[in-house]
Protein backbone atom coordinates (compact mmCIF):
# COMPACT_ATOMS: atom_id res chain seq x y z
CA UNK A 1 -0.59 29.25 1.68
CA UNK A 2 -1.38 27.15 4.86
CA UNK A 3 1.59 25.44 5.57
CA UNK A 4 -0.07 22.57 6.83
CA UNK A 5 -1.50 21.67 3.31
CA UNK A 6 1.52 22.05 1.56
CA UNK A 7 -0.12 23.09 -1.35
CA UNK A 8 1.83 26.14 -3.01
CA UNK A 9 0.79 25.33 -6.55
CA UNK A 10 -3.21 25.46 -5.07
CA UNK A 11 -3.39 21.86 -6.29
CA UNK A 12 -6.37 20.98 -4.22
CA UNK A 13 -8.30 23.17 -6.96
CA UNK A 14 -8.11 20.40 -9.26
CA UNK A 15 -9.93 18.15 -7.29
CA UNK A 16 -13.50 17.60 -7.33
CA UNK A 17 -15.67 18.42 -4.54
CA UNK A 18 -16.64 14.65 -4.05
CA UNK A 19 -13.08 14.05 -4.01
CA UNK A 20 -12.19 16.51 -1.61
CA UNK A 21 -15.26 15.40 0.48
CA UNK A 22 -13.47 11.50 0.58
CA UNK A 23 -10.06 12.86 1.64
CA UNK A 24 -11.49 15.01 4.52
CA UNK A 25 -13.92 12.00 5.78
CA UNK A 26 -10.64 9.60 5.80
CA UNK A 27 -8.54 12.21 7.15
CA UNK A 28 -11.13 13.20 10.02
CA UNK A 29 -11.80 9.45 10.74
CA UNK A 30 -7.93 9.14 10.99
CA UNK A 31 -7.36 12.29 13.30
CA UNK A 32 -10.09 10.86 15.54
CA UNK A 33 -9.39 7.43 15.78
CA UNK A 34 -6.39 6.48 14.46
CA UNK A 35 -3.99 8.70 15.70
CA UNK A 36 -4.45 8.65 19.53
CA UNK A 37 -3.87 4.97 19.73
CA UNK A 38 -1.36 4.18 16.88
CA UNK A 39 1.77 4.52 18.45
CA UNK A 40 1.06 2.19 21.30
CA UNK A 41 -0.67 -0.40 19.22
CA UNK A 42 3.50 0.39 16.82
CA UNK A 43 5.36 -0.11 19.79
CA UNK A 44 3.79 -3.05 20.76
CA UNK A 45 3.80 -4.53 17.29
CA UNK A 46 0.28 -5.10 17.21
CA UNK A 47 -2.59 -4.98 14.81
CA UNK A 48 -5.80 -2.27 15.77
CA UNK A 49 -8.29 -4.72 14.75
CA UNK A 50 -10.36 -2.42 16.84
CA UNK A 51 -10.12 -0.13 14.21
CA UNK A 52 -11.50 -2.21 11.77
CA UNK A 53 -15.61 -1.63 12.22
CA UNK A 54 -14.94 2.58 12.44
CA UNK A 55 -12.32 2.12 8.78
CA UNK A 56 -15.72 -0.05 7.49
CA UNK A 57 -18.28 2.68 8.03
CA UNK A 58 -15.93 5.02 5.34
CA UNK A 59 -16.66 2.76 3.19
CA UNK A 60 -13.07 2.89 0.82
CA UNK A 61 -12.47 -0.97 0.31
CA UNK A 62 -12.54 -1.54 -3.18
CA UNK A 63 -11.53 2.61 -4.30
CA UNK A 64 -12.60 2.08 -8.08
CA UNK A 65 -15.00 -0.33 -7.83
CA UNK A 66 -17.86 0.49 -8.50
CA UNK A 67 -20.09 -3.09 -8.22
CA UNK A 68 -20.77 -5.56 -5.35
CA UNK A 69 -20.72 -3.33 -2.86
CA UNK A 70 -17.39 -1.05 -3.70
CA UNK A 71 -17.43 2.73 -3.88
CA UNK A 72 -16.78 3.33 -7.47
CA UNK A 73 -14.41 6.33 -6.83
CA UNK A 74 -12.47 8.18 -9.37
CA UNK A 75 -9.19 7.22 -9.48
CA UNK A 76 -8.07 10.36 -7.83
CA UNK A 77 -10.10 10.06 -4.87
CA UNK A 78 -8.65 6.55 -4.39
CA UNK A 79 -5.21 7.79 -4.38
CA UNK A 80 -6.34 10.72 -1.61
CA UNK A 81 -7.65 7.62 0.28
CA UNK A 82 -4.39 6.40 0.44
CA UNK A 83 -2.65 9.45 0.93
CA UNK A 84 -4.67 10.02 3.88
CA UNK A 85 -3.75 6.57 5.67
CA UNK A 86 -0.28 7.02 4.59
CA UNK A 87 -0.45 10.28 6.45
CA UNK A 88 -1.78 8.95 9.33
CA UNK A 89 0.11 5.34 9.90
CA UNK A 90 1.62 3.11 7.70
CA UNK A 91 0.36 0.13 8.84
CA UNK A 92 -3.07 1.13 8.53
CA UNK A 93 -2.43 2.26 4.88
CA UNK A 94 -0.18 -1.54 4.31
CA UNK A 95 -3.67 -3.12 5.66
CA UNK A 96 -5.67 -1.26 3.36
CA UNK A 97 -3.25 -1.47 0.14
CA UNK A 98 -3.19 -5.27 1.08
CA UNK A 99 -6.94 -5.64 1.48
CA UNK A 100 -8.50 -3.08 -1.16
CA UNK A 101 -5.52 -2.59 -3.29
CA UNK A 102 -4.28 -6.12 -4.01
CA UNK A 103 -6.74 -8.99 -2.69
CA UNK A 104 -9.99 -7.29 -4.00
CA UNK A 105 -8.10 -5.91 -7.00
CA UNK A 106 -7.12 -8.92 -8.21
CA UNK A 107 -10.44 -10.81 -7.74
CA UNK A 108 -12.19 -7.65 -9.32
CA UNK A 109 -9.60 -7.92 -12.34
CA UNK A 110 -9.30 -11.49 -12.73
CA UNK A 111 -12.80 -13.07 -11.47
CA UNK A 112 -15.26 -14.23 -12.97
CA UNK A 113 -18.66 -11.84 -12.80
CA UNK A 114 -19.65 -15.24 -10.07
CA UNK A 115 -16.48 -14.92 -8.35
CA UNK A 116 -16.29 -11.47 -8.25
CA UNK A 117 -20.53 -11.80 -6.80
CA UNK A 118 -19.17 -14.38 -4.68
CA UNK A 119 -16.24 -12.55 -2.55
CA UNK A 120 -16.37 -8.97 -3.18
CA UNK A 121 -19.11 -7.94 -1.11
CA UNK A 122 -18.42 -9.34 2.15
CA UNK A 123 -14.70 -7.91 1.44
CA UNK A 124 -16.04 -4.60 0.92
CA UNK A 125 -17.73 -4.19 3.52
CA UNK A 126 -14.58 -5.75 5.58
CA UNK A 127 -16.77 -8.54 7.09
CA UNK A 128 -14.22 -10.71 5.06
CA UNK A 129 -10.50 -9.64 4.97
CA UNK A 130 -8.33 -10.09 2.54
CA UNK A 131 -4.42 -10.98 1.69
CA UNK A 132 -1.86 -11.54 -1.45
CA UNK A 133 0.23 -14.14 -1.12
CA UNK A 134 2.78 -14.14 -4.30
CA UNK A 135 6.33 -13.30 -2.58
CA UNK A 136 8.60 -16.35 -1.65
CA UNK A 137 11.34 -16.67 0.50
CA UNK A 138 14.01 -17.30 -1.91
CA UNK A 139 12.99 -15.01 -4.58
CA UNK A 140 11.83 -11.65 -3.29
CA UNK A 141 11.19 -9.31 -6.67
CA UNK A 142 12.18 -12.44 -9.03
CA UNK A 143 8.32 -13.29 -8.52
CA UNK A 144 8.17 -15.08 -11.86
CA UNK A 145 9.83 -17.81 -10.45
CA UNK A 146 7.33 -19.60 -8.44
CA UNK A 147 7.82 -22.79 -7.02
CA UNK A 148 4.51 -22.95 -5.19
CA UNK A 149 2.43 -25.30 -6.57
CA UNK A 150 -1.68 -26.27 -7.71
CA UNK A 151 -1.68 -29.99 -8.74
CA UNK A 152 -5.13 -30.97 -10.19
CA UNK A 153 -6.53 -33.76 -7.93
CA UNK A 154 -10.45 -34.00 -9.19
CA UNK A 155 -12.49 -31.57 -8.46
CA UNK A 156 -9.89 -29.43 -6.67
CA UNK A 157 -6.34 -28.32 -6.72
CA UNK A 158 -3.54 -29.08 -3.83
CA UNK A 159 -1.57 -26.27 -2.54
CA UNK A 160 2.22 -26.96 -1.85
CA UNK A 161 5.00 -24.28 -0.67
CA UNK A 162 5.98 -21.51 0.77
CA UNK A 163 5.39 -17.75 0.69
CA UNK A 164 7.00 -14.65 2.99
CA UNK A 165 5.73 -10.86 3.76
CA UNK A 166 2.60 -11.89 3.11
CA UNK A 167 0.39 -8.60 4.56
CA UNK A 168 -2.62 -9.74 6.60
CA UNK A 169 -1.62 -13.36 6.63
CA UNK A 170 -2.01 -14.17 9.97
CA UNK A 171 -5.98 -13.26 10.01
CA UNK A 172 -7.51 -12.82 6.43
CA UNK A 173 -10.39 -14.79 5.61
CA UNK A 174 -9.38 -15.04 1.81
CA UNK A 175 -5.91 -15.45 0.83
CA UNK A 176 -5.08 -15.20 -3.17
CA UNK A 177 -2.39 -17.82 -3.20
CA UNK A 178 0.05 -17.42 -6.87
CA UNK A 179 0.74 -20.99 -8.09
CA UNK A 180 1.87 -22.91 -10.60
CA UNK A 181 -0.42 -25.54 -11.97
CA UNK A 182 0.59 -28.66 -13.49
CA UNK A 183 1.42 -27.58 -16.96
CA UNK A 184 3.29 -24.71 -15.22
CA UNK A 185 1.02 -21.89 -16.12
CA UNK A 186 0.87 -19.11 -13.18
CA UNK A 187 -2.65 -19.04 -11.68
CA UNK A 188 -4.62 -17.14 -8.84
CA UNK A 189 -5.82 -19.55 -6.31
CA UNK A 190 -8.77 -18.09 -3.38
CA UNK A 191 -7.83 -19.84 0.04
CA UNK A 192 -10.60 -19.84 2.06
CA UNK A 193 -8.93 -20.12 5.45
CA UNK A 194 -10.31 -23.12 7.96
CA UNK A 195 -8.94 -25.40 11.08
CA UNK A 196 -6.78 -27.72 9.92
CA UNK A 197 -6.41 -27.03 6.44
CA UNK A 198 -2.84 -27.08 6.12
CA UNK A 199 -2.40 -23.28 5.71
CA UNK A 200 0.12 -22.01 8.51
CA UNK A 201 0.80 -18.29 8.91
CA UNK A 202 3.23 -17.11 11.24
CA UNK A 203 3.70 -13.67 12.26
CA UNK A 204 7.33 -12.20 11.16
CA UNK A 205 8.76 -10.46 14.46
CA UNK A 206 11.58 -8.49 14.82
CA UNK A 207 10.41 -5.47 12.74
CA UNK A 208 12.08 -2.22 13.03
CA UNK A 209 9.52 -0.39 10.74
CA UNK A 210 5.15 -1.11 9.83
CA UNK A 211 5.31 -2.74 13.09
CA UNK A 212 1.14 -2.43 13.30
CA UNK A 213 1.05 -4.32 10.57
CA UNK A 214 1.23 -7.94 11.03
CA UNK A 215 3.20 -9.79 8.05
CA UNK A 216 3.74 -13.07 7.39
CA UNK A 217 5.59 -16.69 6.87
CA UNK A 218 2.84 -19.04 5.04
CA UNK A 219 3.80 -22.75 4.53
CA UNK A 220 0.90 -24.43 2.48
CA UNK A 221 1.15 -28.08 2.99
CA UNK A 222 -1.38 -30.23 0.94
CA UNK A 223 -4.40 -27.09 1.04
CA UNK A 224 -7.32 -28.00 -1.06
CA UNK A 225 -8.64 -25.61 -3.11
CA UNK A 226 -11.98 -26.50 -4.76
CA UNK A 227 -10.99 -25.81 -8.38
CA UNK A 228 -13.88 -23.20 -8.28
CA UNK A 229 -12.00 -20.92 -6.21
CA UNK A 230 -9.16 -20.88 -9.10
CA UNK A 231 -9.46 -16.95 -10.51
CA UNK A 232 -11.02 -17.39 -14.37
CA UNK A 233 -8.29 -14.50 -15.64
CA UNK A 234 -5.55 -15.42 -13.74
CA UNK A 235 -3.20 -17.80 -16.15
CA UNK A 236 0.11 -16.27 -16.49
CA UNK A 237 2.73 -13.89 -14.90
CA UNK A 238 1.19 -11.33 -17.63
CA UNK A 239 -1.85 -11.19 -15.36
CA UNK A 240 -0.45 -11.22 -12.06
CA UNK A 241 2.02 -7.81 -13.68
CA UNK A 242 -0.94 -6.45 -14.70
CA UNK A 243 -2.52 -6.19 -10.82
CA UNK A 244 0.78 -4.80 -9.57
CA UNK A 245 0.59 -2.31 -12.16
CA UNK A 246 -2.71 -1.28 -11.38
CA UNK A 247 -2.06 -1.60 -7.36
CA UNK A 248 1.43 0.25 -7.85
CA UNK A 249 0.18 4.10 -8.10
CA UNK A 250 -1.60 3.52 -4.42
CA UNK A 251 2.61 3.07 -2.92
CA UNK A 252 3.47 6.51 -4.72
CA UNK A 253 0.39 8.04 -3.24
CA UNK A 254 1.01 6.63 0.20
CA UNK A 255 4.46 7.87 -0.33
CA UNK A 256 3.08 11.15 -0.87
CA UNK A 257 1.35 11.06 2.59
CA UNK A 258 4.30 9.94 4.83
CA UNK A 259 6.09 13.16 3.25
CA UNK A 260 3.14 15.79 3.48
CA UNK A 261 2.86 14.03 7.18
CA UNK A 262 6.13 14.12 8.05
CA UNK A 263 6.41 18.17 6.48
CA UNK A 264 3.62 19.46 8.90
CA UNK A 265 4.80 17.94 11.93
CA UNK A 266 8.06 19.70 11.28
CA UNK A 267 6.97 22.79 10.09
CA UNK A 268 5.04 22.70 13.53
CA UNK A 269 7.22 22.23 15.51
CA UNK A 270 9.98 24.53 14.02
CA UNK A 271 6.91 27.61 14.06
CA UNK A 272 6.48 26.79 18.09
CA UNK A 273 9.91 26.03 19.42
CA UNK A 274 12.31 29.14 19.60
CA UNK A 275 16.48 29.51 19.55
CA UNK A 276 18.87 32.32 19.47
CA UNK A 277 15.56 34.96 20.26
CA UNK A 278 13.31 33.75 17.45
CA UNK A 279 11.16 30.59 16.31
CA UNK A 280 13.67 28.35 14.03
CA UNK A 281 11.59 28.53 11.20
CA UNK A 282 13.11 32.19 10.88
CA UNK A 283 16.19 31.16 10.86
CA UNK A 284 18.16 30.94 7.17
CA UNK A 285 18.94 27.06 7.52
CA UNK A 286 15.64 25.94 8.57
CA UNK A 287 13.88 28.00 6.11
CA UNK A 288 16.03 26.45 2.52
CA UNK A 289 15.21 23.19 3.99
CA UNK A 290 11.68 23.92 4.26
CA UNK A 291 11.60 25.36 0.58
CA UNK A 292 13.33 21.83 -0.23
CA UNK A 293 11.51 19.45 1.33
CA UNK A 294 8.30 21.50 -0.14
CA UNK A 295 9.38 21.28 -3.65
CA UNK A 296 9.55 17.54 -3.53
CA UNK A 297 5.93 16.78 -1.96
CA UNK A 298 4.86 19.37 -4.79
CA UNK A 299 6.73 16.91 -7.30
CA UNK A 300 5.21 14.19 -5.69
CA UNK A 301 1.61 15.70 -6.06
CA UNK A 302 1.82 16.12 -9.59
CA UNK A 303 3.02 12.69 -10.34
CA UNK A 304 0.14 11.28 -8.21
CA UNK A 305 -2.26 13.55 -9.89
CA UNK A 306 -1.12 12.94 -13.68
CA UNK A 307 -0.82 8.97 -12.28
CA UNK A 308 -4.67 9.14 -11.48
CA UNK A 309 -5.88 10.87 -14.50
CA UNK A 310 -3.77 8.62 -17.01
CA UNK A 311 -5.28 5.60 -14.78
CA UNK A 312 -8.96 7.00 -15.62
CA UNK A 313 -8.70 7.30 -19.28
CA UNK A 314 -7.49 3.78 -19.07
CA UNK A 315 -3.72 4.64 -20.19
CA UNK A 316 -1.93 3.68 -17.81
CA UNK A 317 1.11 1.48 -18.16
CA UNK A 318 3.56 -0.42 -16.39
CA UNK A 319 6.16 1.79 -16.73
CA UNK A 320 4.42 4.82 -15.67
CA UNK A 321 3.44 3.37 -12.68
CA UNK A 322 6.88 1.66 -11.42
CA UNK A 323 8.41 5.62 -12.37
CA UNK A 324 5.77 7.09 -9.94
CA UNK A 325 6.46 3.81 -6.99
CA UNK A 326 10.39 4.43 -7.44
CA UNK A 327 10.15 8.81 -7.77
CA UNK A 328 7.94 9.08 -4.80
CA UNK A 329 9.11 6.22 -2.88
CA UNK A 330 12.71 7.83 -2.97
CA UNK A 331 11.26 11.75 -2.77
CA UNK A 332 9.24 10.33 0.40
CA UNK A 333 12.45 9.11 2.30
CA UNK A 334 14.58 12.25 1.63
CA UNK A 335 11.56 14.41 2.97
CA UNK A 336 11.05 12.26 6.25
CA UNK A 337 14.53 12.05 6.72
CA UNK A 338 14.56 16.28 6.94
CA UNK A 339 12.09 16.21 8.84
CA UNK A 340 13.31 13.62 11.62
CA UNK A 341 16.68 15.58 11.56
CA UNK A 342 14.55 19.24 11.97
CA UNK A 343 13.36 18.11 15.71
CA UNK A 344 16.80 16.84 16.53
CA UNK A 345 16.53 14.78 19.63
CA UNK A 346 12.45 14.66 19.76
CA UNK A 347 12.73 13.50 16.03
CA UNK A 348 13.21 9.85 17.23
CA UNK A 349 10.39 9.60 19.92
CA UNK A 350 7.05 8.07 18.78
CA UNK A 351 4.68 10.98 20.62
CA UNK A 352 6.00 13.28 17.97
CA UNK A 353 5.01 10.72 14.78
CA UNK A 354 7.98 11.69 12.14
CA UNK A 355 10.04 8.81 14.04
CA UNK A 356 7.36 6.28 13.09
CA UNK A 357 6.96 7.74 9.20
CA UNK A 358 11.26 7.54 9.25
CA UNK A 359 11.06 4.11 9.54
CA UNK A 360 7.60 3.28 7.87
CA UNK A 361 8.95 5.23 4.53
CA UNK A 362 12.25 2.70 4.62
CA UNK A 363 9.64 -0.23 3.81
CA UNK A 364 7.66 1.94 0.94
CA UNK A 365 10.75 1.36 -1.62
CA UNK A 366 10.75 -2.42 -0.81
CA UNK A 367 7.33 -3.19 -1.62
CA UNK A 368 5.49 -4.12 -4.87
CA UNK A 369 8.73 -4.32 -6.22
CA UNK A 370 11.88 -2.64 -4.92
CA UNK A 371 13.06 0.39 -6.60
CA UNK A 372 15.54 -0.84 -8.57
CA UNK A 373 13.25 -3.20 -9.70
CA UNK A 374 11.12 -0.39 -10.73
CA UNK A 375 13.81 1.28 -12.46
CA UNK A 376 14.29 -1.70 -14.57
CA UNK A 377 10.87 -1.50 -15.49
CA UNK A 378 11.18 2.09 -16.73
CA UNK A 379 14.79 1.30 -18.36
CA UNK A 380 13.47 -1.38 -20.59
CA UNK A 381 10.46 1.22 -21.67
CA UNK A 382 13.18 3.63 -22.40
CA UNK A 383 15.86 0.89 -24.21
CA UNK A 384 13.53 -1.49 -25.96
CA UNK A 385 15.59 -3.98 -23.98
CA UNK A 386 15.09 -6.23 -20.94
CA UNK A 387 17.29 -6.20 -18.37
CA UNK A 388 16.02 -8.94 -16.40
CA UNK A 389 17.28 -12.18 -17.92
């Protein structure tokens, strides 16, 4: 086995040549351009919209799509795309779950066959960036309760409130703004951003982890919304679940990635630096934590892989994706943490990467729902009964 695929069950022979063919274009694109320039852009907090035309030409916005202009991958090689970013940066992989994974998702879900004409294309090819705006500041996972508001005035609806950790919200073009309209159904509301509109984003400082990736504060104050731009399929809470759901198995992938990431770095490292008269991965310690942190990425495979295949034949559920988020996400933080402790002192500077995937992996069992959140989700598949209310 080559230790820096982590691959002891010789999984990558279940993948198709296409897919293996996406994964090494993202990962090459990533080794060449993200890589070199991602810590400074993390230290200073700072998004690489440089990046942005080079992540375009690999043409991945969209993963399963397959019309107006998106790739139409299988579901496995969207996962790998994701993966691969994970394994890379974090912030680029929040930009792209954000962009791809959420905003296009839910106009590709929810849209109308004119909407989804309308917005997708110029999103896919990234000309047109995209953000989810559903999170509020005094609810965090208790999304159902929305206080933001659509009131019906004529021919368009007037956004009022407030949303937080809103990924990309500082520069998207097209924010998809969760509101409550006047009869207090949930609906999905396009923002097409303009001076003056009311929409304020402010970039949340302070970050100790995804610190490329710029989230934030949105207070909507009066913004008119042509009553156009209101998604056709978006009408209840049922509907926004049902994009997290199908968003959710790109976190466990990108957990996947920060772990395989973290795993090579330290397996690297341990093979080149030597103590007590021989490299420390011979030594006894070094090598059970090895074996460890190897069985859980090989976990963490699987469950990505069977995630992605039940996805295809259209089986997936809600519950099988929050058990994949909340396995990986937790797998992912134990492996990163190894790894960080492995290089001892190094394991906290940036030129060596695991320090940035320690903290990036912290934020993968917050989003999309925290973990316990998830949990809940799987508990009341197992019970028959709800513990949310």
């Amino acid at each position: 086995m080559s230790a820096t695929d982590a691959d002891l069950y010789l999984l990558d022979e279940l993948l198709t040549g296409e897919e293996r063919a996406v994964r090494d274009r993202v990962r090459a694109f990533c080794d060449r351009e993200v890589r070199p320039v991602i810590n400074d852009y993390w230290e200073r907090a700072e998004f690489p919209h440089a990046l942005l035309p080079g992540l375009a030409e690999l043409h991945i916005a969209g993963g399963t799509m397959a019309e107006h202009g998106g790739p139409g991958m299988s579901a496995r090689a969207a996962g790998l795309v994701a993966m691969e970013l994970a394994h890379c940066d974090g912030s680029i992989s929040t930009f792209h779950g954000v962009h791809s994974g959420l905003a296009m998702r839910t106009i590709a879900m929810l849209g109308s066959a004119g909407q989804r004409a309308r917005w997708l294309p110029a999103m896919a090819r990234l000309e047109r960036i995209g953000a989810f705006a559903l999170t509020e500041p005094d609810h965090g996972s208790d999304a159902v309760n929305l206080e933001t508001t659509a009131r019906l005035e004529g021919d368009a609806y007037v956004l009022r409130g407030r949303k937080r950790w809103i990924g990309n919200g500082t520069f998207a073009d097209l924010v998809i703004v969760w509101a409550r309209d006047d009869e207090g159904d949930v609906g999905a509301f396009v923002v097409e951003r303009a001076e003056d509109d009311g929409f304020d984003a402010t970039a949340i400082t302070g970050k100790i982890a995804k610190r490329a990736s710029l989230q934030a504060d949105i207070v909507l104050d009066g913004v008119r919304v042509p009553a156009a731009n209101r998604l056709d399929g978006g009408r209840s809470f049922a509907d926004t679940a049902a994009v997290l759901t199908a968003a959710r198995p790109g976190v466990a992938w990108g957990a996947l990635g920060h772990a395989a990431a973290a795993y090579e770095v330290a397996f690297g490292y341990l093979s080149q630096r030597v103590s007590f008269g021989r490299p420390l991965t011979g030594h006894q310690l070094v090598q059970a934590r090895l074996a460890e942190m190897l069985g859980e990425i090989t976990a963490m495979r699987l469950v990505c892989l069977r995630l992605a295949d039940l996805a295809e034949e259209g089986r997936l559920t809600a519950a099988m994706a929050s058990l994949a988020k909340m396995h990986n996400a937790r797998k992912a933080r134990a492996v990163v943490s190894a790894a960080r402790d492995l290089l001892g002192g190094n394991g906290i500077l940036l030129e060596y990467h695991v320090a940035r995937h320690f903290l990036d992996v912290e934020v993968v069992s917050t989003v999309e729902g925290t973990d316990f959140i998830q949990s809940l989700v799987v508990g009341r598949e197992i019970t028959g009964i709800s513990a949310f209310s």
